[in-house]
Structures are given as C-alpha cells and as structure tokens.
Protein backbone atom coordinates (compact mmCIF):
# COMPACT_ATOMS: atom_id res chain seq x y z
CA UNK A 1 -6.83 15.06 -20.38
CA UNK A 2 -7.72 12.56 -22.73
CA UNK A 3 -9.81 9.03 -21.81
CA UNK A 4 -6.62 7.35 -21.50
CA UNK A 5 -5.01 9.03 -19.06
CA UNK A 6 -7.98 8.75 -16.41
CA UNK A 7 -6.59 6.95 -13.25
CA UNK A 8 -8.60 4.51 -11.40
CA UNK A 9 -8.16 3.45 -7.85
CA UNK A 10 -9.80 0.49 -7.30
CA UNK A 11 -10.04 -3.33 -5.23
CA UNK A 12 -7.37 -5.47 -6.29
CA UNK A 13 -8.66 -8.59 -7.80
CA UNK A 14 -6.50 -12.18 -7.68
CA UNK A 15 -5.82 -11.39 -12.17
CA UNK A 16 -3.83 -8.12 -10.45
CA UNK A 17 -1.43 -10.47 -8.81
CA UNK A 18 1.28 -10.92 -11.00
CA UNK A 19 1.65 -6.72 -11.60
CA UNK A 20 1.65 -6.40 -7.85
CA UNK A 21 4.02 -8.56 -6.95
CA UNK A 22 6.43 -7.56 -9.47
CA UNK A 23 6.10 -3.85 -8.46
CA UNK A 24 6.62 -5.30 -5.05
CA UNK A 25 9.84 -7.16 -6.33
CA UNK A 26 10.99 -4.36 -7.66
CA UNK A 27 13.22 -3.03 -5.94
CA UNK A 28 16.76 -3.73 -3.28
CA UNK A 29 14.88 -4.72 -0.66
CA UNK A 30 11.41 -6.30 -2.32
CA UNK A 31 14.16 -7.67 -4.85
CA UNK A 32 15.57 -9.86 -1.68
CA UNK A 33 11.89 -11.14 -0.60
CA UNK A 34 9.75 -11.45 -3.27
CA UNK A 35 9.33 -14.54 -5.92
CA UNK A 36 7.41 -13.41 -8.45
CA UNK A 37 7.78 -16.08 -10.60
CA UNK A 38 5.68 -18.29 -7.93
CA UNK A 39 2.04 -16.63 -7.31
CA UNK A 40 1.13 -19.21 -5.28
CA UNK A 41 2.09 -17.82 -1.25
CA UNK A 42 0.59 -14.34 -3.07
CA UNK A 43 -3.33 -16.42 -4.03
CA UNK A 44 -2.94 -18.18 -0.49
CA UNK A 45 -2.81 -14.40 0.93
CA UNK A 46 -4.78 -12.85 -1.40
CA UNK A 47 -7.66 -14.81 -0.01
CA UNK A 48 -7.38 -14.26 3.45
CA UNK A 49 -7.01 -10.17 2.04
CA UNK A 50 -9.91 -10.27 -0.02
CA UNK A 51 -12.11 -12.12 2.62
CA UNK A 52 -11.62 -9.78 5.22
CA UNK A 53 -13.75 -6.40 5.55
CA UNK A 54 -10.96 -4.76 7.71
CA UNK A 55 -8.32 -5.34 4.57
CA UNK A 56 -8.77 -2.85 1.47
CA UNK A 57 -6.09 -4.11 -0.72
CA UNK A 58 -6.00 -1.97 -3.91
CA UNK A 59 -4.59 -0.60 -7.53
CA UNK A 60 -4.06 1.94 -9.01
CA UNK A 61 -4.67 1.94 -12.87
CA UNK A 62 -4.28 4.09 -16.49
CA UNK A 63 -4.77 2.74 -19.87
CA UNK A 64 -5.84 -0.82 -18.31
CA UNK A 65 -2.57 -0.76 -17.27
CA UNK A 66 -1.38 -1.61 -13.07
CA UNK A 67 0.85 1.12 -12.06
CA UNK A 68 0.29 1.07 -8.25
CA UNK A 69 -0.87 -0.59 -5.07
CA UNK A 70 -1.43 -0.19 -1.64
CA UNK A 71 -3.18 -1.93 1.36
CA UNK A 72 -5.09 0.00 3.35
CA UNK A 73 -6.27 -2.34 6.69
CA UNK A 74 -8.65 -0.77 9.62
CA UNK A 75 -8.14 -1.81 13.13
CA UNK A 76 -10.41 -1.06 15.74
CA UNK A 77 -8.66 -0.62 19.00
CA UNK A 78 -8.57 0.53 22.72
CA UNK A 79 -6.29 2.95 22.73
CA UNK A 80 -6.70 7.12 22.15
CA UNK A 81 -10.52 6.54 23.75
CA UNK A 82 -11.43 3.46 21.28
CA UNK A 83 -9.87 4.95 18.77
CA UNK A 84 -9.79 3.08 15.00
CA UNK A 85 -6.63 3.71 13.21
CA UNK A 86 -5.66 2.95 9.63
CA UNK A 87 -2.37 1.54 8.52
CA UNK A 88 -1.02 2.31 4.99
CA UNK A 89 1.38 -0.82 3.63
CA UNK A 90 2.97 -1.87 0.86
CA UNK A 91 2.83 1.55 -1.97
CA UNK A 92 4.34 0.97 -4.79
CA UNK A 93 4.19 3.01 -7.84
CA UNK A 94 5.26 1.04 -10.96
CA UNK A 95 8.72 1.96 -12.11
CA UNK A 96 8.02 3.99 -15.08
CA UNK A 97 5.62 6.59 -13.31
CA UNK A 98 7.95 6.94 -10.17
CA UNK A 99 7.70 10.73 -10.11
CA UNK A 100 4.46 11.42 -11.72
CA UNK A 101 2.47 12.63 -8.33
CA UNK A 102 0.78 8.81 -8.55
CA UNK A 103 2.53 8.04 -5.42
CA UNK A 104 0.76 11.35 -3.59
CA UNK A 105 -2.48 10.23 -5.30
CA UNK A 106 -2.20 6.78 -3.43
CA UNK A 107 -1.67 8.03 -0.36
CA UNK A 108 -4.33 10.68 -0.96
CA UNK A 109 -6.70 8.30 -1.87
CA UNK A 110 -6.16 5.82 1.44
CA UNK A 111 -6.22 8.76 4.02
CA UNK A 112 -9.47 10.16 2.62
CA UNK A 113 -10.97 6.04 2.50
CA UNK A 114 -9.58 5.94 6.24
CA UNK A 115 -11.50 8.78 7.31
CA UNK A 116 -14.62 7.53 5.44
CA UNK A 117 -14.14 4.24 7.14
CA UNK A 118 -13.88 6.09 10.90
CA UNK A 119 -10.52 6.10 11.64
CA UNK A 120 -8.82 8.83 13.68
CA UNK A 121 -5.11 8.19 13.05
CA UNK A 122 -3.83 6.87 9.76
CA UNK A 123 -0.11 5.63 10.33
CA UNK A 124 2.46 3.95 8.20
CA UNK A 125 5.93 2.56 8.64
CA UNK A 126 9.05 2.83 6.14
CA UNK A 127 12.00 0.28 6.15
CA UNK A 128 14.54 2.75 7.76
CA UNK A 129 17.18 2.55 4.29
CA UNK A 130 13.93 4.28 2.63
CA UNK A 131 15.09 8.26 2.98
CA UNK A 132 13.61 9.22 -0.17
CA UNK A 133 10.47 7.47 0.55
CA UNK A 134 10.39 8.90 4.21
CA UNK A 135 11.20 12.46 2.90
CA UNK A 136 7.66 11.91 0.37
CA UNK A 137 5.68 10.64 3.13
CA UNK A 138 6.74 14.06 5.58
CA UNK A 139 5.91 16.20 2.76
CA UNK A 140 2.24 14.48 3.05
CA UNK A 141 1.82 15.42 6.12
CA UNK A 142 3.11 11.98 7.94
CA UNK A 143 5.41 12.90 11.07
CA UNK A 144 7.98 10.17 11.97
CA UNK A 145 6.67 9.85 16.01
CA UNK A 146 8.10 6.54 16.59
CA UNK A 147 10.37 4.11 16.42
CA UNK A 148 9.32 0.47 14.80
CA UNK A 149 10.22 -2.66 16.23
CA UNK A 150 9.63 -6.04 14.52
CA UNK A 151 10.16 -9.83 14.77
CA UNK A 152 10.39 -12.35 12.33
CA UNK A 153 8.43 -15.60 13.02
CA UNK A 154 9.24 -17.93 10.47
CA UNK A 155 11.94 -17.97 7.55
C-alpha cells in the first residue's frame, strides 16, 4: 500500500463543510434537501456539532482528499438498566469509492468508537427507499428491530 492510499478517519473541521454537504446532496433523496451552494444553515450546525462532547461528527480521508462522513452522537439514557446507546447518521461515501469497502470501514470505525465511549447498543436508521443501503448495514451485523417514526417541525 503506498502513502497515498492510507485512510484517515478523523473530526470533521468547519474547511470539511463544503465536501460533506455535497456528498450529502448527492443523491435522490439528499438531492431534494440539501443546498450546497449555501454553507451557511451547515456553519450554524456545525457549531452546535462541534461544541458538543456527545456529537463526534467525522471524515473519512485518502490523498487529502474527503471521501466520507458520518456522525456518531452518544446518548446517555434510562432505558436497558441506564444503558448509553450510540446512533450512527448521515454515512456517506463519496461517489467515486461507492464500493470500495470505505463504507464498512465507516461503520467499523463508529461501532468500535461507540464501545470505547461506553455504549451498549449502537443503532441506526435508513430512509425506508434505501434497500441497498439496508441490505449493507444487515451484512454488518445491524438487525432491522423496529419500525421508525418521525415528525417534521418546521419547513
């Protein structure tokens, strides 16, 4: 393997926002919701991400190049005997390395943090069109147990 092709997983800094929101853009559905071409609702939340202990927000990178993200947040809870779980969101593996394993590596690399970080459960939802993406996430080890609900607040 040669120096180039080392990947690093690493905190997301605020000069990552522009190749995170376009790998979040790109696709039907992040195509739809995301305005990459106006980084300012993505600095506003960047900052409330970054200031928070309970929010690891990170990329993946090669060759100084982006080619993935994920956010990995922590929440203590009640629940399963005071439990802490770990929720995976937003993985996205940059277009031209859909394929490579980098997606498994993500997710590798948050369940191992989780544990590190005391959590018991590490869970994840999918938007339910997503079949390839739940079929990668089974082969992980993920089992779909439930059934998501959610409610938009504002538009």
């Amino acid at each position: 393997m040669t120096e180039t092709a080392v990947l690093t997983i690493r905190r997301a800094t605020e000069a990552d926002l522009p190749a995170i929101v376009a790998m979040l853009a790109d696709d039907p559905l992040g195509a739809a919701r995301e305005s990459p071409d106006d980084l300012s609702p993505y600095r506003a939340a960047f900052g409330r991400i970054d200031g928070d202990p309970h929010q690891h927000l990170v990329v993946a990178e090669r060759a100084g190049r982006t080619i993935g993200t994920l956010q990995l947040t922590v929440v203590p809870g009640l629940s399963r005997q005071g439990s802490t779980r770990a929720i995976i969101e937003a993985v996205r593996v940059h277009a031209d390395e859909r394929g490579s394993g980098l997606g498994t590596e993500l997710i590798r690399w948050a369940v191992e943090r989780a544990r590190e970080l005391g959590a018991d459960l590490v869970q994840l939802t999918s938007d339910a069109t997503r079949t390839d993406a739940h079929r990668f996430y089974e082969r992980l080890g993920f089992v779909p147990s439930h059934l998501g609900f959610k409610m938009k607040l504002s538009d």
